[in-house]
Structures are given as C-alpha cells and as structure tokens.
C-alpha atoms as a PDB file:
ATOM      1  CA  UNK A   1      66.450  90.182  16.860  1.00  0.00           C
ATOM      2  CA  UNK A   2      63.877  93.354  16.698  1.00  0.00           C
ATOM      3  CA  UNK A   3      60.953  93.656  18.578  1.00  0.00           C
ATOM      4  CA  UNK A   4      57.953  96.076  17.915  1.00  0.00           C
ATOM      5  CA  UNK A   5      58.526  99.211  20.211  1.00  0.00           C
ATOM      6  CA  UNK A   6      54.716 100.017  22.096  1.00  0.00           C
ATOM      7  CA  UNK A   7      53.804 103.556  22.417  1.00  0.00           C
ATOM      8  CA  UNK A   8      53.822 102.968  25.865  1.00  0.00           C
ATOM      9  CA  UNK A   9      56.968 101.937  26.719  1.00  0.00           C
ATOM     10  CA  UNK A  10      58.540 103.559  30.071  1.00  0.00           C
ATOM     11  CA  UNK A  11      61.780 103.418  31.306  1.00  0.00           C
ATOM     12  CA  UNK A  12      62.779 101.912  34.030  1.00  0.00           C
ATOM     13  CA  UNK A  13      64.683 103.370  36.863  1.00  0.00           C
ATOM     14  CA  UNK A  14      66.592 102.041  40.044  1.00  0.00           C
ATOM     15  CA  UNK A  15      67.476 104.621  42.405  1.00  0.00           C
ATOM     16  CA  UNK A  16      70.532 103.164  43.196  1.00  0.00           C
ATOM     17  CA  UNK A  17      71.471 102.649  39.581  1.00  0.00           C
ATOM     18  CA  UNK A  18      69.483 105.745  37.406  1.00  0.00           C
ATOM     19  CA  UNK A  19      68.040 104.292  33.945  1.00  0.00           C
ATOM     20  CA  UNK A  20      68.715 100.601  32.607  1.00  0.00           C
ATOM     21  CA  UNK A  21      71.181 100.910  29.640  1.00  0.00           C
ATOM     22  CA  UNK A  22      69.303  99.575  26.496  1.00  0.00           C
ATOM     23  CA  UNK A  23      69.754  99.281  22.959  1.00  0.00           C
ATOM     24  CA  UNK A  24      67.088 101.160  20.809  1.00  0.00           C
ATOM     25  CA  UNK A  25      67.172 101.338  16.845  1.00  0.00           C
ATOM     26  CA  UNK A  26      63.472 102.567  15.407  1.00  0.00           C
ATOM     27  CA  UNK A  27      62.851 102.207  12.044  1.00  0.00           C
ATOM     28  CA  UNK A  28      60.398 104.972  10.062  1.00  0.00           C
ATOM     29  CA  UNK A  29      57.973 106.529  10.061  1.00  0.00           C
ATOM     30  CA  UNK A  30      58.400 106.863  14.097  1.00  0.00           C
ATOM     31  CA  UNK A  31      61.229 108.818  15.213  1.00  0.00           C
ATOM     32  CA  UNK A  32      63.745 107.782  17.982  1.00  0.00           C
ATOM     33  CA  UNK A  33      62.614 108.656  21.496  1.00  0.00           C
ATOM     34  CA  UNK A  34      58.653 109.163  20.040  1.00  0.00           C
ATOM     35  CA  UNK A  35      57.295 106.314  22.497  1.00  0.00           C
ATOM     36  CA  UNK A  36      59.562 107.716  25.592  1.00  0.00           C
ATOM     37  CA  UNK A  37      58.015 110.195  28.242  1.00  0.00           C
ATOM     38  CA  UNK A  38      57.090 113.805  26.882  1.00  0.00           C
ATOM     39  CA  UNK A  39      59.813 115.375  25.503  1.00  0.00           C
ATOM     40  CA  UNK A  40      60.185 119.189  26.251  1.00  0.00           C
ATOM     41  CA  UNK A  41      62.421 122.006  24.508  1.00  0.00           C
ATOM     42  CA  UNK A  42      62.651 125.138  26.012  1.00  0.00           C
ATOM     43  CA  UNK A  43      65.594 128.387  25.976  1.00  0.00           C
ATOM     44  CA  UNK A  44      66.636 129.376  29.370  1.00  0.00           C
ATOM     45  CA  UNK A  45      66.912 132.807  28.415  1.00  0.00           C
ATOM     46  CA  UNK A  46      64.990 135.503  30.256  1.00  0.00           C
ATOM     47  CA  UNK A  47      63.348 132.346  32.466  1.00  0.00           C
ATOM     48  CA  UNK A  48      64.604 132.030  36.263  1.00  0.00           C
ATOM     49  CA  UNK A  49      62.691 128.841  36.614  1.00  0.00           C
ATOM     50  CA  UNK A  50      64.644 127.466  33.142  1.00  0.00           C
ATOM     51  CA  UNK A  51      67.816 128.772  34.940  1.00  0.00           C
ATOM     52  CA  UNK A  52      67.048 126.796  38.642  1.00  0.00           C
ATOM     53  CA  UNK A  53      66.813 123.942  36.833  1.00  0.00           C
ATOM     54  CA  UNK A  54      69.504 123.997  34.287  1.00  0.00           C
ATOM     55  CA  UNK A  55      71.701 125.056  37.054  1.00  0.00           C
ATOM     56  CA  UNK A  56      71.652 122.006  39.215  1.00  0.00           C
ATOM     57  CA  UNK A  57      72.493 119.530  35.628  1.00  0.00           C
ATOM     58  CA  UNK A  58      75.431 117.569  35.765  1.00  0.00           C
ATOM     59  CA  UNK A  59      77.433 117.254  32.777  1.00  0.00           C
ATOM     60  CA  UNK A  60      77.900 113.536  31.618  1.00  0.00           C
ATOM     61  CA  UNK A  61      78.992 111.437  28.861  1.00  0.00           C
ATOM     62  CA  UNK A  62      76.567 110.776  26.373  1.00  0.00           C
ATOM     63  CA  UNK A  63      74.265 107.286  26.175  1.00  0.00           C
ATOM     64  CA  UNK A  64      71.291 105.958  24.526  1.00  0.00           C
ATOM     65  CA  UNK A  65      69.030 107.993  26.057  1.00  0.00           C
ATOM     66  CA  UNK A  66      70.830 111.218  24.954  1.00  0.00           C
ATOM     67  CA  UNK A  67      70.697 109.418  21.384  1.00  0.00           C
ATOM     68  CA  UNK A  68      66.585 110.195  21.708  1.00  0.00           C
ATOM     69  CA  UNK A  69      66.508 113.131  22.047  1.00  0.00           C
ATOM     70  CA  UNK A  70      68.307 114.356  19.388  1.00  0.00           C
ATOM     71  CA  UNK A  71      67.526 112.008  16.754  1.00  0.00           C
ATOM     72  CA  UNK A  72      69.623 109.833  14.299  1.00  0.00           C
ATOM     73  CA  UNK A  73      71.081 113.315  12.462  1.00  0.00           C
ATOM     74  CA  UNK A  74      72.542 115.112  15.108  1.00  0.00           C
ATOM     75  CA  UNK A  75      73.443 111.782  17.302  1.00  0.00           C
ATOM     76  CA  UNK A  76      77.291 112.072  15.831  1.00  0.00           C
ATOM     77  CA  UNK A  77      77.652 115.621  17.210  1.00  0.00           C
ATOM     78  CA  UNK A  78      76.812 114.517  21.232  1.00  0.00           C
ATOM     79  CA  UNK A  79      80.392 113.572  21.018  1.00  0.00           C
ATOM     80  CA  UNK A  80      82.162 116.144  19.210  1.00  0.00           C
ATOM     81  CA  UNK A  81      83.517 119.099  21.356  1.00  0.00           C
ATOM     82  CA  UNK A  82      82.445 122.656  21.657  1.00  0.00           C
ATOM     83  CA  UNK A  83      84.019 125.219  20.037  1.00  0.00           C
ATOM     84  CA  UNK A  84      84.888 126.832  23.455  1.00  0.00           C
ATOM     85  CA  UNK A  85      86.934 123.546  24.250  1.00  0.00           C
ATOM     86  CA  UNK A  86      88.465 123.087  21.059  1.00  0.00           C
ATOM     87  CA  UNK A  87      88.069 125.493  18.185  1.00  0.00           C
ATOM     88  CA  UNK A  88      89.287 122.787  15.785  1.00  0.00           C
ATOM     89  CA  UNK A  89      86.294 120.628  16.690  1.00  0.00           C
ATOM     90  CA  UNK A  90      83.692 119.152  14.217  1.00  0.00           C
ATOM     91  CA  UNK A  91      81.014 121.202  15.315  1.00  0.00           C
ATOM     92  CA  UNK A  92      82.959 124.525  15.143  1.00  0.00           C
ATOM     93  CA  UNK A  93      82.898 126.626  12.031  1.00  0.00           C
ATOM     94  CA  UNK A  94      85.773 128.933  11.442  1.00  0.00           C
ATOM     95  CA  UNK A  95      86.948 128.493  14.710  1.00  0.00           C
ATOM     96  CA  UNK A  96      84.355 130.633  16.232  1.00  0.00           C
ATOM     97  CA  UNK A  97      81.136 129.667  15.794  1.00  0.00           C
ATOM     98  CA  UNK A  98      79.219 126.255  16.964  1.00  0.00           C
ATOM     99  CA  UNK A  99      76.871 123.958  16.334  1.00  0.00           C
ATOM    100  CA  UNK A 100      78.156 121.398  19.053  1.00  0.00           C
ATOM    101  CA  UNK A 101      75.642 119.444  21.650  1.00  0.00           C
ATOM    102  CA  UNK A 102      76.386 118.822  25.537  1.00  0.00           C
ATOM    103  CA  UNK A 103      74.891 116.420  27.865  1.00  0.00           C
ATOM    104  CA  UNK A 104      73.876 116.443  31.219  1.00  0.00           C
ATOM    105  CA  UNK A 105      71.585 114.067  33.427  1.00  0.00           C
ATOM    106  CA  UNK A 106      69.183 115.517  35.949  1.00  0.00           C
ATOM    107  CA  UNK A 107      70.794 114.158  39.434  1.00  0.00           C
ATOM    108  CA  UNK A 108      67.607 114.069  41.065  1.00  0.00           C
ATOM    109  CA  UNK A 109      65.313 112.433  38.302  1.00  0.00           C
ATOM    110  CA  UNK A 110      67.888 110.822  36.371  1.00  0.00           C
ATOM    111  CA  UNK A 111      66.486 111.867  33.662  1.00  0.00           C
ATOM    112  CA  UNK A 112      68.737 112.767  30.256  1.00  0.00           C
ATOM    113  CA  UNK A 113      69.152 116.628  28.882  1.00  0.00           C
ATOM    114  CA  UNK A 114      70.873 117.506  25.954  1.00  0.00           C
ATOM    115  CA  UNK A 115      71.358 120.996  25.035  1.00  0.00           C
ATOM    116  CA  UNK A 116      71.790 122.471  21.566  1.00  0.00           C
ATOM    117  CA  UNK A 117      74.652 125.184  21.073  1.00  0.00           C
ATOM    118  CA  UNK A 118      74.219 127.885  18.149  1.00  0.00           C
ATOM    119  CA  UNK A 119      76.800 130.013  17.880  1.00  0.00           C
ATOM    120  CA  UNK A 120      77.240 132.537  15.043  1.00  0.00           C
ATOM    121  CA  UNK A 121      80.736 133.154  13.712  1.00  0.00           C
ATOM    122  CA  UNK A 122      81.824 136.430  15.621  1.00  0.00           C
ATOM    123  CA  UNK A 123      79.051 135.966  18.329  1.00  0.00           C
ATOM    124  CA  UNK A 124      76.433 138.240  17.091  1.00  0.00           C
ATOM    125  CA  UNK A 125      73.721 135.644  17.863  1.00  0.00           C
ATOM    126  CA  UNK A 126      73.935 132.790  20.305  1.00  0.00           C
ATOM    127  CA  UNK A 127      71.497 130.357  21.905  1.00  0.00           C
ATOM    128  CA  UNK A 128      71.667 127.102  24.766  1.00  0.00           C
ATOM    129  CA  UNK A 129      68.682 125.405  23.763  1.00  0.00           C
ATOM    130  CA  UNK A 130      67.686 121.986  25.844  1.00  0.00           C
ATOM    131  CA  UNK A 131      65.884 119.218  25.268  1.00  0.00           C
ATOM    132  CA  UNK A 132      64.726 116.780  27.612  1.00  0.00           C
ATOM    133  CA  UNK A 133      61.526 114.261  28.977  1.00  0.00           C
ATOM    134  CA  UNK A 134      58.698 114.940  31.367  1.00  0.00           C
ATOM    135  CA  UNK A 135      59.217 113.111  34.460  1.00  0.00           C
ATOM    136  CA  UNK A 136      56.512 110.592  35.041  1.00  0.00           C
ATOM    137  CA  UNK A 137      55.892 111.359  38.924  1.00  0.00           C
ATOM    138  CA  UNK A 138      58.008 113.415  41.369  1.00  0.00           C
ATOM    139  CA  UNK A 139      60.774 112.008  43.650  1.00  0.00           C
ATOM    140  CA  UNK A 140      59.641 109.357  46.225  1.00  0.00           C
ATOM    141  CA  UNK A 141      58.613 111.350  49.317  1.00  0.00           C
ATOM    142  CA  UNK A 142      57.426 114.464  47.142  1.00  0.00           C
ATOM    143  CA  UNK A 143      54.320 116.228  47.243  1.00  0.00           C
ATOM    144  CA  UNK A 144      53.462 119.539  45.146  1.00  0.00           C
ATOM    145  CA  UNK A 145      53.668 122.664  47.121  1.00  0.00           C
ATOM    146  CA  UNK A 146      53.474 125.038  43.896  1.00  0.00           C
ATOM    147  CA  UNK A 147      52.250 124.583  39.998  1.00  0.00           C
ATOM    148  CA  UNK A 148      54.468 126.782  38.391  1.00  0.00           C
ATOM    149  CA  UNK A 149      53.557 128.812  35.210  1.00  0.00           C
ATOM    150  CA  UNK A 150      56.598 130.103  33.543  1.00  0.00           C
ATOM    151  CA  UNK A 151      55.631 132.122  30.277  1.00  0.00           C
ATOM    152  CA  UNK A 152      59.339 133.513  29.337  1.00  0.00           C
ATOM    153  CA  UNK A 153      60.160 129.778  28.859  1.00  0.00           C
ATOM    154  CA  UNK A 154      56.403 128.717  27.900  1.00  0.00           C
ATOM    155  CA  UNK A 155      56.928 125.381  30.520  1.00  0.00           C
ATOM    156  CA  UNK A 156      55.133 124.361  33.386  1.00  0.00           C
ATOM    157  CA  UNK A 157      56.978 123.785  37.011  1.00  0.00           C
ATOM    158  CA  UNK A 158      56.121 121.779  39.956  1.00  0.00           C
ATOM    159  CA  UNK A 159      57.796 123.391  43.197  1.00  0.00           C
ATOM    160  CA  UNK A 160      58.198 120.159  45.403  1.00  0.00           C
ATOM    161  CA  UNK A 161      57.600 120.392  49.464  1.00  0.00           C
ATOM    162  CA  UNK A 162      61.138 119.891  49.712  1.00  0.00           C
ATOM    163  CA  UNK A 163      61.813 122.899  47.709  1.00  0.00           C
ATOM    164  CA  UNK A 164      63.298 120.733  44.241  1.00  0.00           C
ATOM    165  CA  UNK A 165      61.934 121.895  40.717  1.00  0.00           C
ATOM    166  CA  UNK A 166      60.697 119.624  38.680  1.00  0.00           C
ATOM    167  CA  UNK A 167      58.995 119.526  34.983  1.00  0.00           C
ATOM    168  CA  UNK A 168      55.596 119.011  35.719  1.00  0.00           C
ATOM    169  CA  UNK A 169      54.841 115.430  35.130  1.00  0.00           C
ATOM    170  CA  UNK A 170      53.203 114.764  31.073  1.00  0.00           C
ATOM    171  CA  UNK A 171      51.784 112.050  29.253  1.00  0.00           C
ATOM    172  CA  UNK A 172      53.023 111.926  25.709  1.00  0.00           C
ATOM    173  CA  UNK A 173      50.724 113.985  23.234  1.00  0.00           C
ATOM    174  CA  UNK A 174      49.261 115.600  25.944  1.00  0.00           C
ATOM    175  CA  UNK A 175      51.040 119.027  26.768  1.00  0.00           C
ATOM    176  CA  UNK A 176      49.957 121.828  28.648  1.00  0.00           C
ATOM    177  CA  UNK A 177      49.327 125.568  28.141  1.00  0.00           C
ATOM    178  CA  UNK A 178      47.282 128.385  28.894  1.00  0.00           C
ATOM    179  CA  UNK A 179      45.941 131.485  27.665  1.00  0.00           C
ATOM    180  CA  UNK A 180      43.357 130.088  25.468  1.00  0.00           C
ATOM    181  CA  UNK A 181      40.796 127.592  24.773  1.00  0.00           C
ATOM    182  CA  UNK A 182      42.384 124.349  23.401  1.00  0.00           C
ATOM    183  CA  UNK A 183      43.593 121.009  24.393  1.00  0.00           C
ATOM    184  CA  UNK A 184      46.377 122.002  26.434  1.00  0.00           C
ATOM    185  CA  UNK A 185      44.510 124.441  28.780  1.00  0.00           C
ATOM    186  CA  UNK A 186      42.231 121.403  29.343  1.00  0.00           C
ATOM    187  CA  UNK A 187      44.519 119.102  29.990  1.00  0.00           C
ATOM    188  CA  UNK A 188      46.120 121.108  32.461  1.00  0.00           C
ATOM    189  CA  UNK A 189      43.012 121.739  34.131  1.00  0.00           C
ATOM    190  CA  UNK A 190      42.478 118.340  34.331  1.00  0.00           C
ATOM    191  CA  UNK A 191      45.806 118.040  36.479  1.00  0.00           C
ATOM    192  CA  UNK A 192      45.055 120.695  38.686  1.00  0.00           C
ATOM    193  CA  UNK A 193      41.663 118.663  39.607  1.00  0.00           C
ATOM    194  CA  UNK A 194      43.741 115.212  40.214  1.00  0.00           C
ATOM    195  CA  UNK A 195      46.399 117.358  42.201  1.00  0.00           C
ATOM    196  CA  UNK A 196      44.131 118.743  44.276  1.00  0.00           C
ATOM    197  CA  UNK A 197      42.173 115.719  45.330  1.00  0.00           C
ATOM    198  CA  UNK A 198      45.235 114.254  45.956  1.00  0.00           C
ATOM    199  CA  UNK A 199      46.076 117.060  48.678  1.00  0.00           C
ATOM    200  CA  UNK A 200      49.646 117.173  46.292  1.00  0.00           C
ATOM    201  CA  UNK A 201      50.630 113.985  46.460  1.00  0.00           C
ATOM    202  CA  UNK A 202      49.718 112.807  42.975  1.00  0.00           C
ATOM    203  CA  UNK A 203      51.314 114.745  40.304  1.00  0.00           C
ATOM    204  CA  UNK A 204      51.486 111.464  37.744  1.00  0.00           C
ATOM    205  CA  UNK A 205      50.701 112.083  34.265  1.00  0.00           C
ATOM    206  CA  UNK A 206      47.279 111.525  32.457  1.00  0.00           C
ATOM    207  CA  UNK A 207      43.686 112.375  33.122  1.00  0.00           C
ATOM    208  CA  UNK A 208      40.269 111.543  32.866  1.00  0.00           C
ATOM    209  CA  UNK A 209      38.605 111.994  29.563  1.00  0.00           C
ATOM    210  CA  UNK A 210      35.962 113.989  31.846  1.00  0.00           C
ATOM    211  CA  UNK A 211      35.346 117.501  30.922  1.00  0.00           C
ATOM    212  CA  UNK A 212      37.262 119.180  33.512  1.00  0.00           C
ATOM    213  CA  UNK A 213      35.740 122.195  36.324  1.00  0.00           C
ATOM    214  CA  UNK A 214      34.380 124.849  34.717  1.00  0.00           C
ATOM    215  CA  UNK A 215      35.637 127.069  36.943  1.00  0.00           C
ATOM    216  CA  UNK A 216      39.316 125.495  36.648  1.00  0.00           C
ATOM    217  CA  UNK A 217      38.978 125.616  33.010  1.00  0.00           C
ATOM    218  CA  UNK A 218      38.148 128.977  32.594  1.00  0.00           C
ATOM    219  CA  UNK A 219      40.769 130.573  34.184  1.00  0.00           C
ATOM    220  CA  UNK A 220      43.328 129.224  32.728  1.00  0.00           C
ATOM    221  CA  UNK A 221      41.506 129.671  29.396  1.00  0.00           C
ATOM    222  CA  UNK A 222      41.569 133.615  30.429  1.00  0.00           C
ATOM    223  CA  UNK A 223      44.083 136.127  30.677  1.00  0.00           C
ATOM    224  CA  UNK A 224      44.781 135.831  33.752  1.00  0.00           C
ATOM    225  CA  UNK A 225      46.492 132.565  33.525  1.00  0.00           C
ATOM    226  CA  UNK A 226      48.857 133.484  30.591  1.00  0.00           C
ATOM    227  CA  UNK A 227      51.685 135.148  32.983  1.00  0.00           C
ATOM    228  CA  UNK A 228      54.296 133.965  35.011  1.00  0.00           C
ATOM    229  CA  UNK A 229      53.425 132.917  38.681  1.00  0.00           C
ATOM    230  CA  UNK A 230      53.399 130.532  41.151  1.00  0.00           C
ATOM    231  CA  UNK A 231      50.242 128.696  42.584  1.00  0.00           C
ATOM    232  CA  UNK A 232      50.480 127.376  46.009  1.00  0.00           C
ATOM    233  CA  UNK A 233      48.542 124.448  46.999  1.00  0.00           C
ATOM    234  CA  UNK A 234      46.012 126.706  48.954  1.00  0.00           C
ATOM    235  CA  UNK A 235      45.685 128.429  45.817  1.00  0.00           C
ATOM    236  CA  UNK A 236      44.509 125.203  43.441  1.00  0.00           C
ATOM    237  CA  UNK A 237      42.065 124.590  46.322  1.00  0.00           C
ATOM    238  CA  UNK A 238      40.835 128.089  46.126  1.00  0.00           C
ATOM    239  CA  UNK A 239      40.203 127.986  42.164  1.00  0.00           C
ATOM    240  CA  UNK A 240      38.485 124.763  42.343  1.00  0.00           C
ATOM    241  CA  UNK A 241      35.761 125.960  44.726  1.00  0.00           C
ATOM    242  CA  UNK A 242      35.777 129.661  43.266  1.00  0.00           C
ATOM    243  CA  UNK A 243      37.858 129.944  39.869  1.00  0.00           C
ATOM    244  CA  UNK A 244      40.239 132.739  41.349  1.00  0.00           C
ATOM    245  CA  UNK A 245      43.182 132.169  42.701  1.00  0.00           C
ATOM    246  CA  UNK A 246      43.254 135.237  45.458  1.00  0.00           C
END
C-alpha cells in the first residue's frame, strides 16, 4: 500500500538502536530523500573541520537511508566495490579509474554519509566527495561552545562543550551562508539569536520569520564573516549587543 510522504517527515532515532529501518519508494516529481533533514555536500579537501569529521565515520553496509542520498541512479553503485579493492569492479574503468560510492554512518548522530569517488584513469584528477543530512539537534547533554565557519568547505560547524563536531543543525530549504546579503546570511543570523538566548543549549533547526538583529545581520552580511573561524559562545553574545565579535 503507498502512502503520501509529508514534507515534514523526520526520522526517528533510538539511541540504543540508531534509525528505524523503513521502506521508502517516491514517485516524481520529488526526489528520494527531498522530505528528509537538510542534505549537505561538501569536499574535504583543503578543510580541517571537513577532515575532523570525516575522520571519526565508520564504514558500514549500505541501507535505505544511504539509498537517499544518492538517488535512484547511482543507488546500484553503493554496493559495487572500489577500484582500490577490486580493479575488476563495476565502478572501475580500465582498471584504474573509479566512479564507485562508500558508506559510512556518523557513530555519534547516527546519521548516514555516503561519499562519491572520482577517479580519473591514471590519477591525474581525483576527488572524495560526501553527502549527508543536517542533524536536527545536537547529542543529548550538548550545548554549543563554538559556531564554526569553515569557508574551504563552504559548511557551517557547531563545536559541542564536549569537544564533538557536529553539522550545524538545518531545516530543509533553509541553508546558511555568509558574505552577502541573501537568505542564507539571514537565516543564520536568525540562529545565532535563538543560540544565544538559549545560553547554547538550543541549536534545533528553524527560526522565526522575524527580521533578525541588525547588528547580527550585518556582520555576517560583511566581509568579515566570509573567512574561516571559530566563534565562541562569549563571542555570539558579544555580536548581539555590539555586532563585532572582538
């Protein structure tokens, strides 16, 4: 039997257990994983932040979820090998380049990654891309201790109080950015305002339809937002009273 799929469907998680297995099949014009959290795609390349966080992925078989992410085309290749593991595989071409996928589950969100793996024959160009959702609040206990801006990989980081990196928490079609005027520069000023009332501890995603602090949204409309750095806490305060962060 099929049942209509609402935008704002959310998964549901048990600690104990990660993500409920499910069944999804979408029909057009909506594309598989389109109602899910925020999907993100970034390179790791030239990003430490991308790096942290890619680093602590464990590899896993592929599910549903994984299915998502990469859509009905490239769902057949989640299973096929890379050409580093077998140069005979599907994905390989001429033994030597690749066009493979891997999966991987965040162990402390759960959440599903799957990472793209271009691979010119002989080498001369090759790329890890990844793809996964926006968490939709931090880990139980959490509180921000940082908003992250990372340029090289054009994402935005929450540094938890216990240290963890996390994607900063987004409501689907609402991304961030910054650098400009725009929807995503509000948006994320918006979150800096609900952070900071919160004193950290709530880093869910969505915001008011409110025009957000001047001050807030004018800095990271400016220049001076549109590099990589770390915000403390202290800092979010500090550009909510003054719009400067030192």
């Amino acid at each position: 039997m099929a049942y209509p799929l609402e935008r704002d469907l959310h998964l549901t998680h048990d600690p104990a257990r990660g993500y409920w297995h499910f069944v999804l099949h979408i029909e057009p014009p909506m594309g598989a994983g389109s109602a899910l959290n925020a999907s993100q795609r970034f390179d790791a390349s030239g990003s430490r932040y991308a790096a942290e966080w890619i680093e602590r992925l464990t590899p896993c078989d592929p599910d549903a979820l994984h299915v998502t992410l990469v859509g009905q085309s490239d769902a057949p290749r989640l299973w096929q090998p890379c050409v580093y593991d077998d140069p005979d595989s599907p994905a390989a071409v001429a033994r030597d380049g690749c066009v493979c996928w891997q999966t991987y589950r965040d162990p402390l969100t759960w959440l599903p990654v799957a990472a793209h793996h271009y691979r010119t024959v002989s080498g001369n160009h090759e790329t890890w891309q990844h793809l996964t959702y926006a968490p939709l609040c931090l880990a139980d206990g959490e509180r921000l201790d940082a908003l992250v801006i990372d340029r090289e990989a054009d994402m935005i980081w929450v540094r938890s109080d216990r240290g963890n990196l996390h994607i900063l928490p987004e409501k689907q079609g609402a991304g961030y950015s910054v650098g400009y005027r725009g929807g995503g520069p509000t948006e994320l000023a918006r979150m800096i305002e609900k952070i900071v009332r919160s004193e950290g501890a709530d880093v869910s995603p969505g915001t008011s339809a409110e025009l957000p602090n001047r001050k807030v949204h004018s800095w990271i409309s400016s220049e001076a937002a549109d590099r990589t750095q770390e915000l403390t806490l202290d800092q979010l305060k500090l550009l909510c009273r003054t719009g400067m962060v030192a």
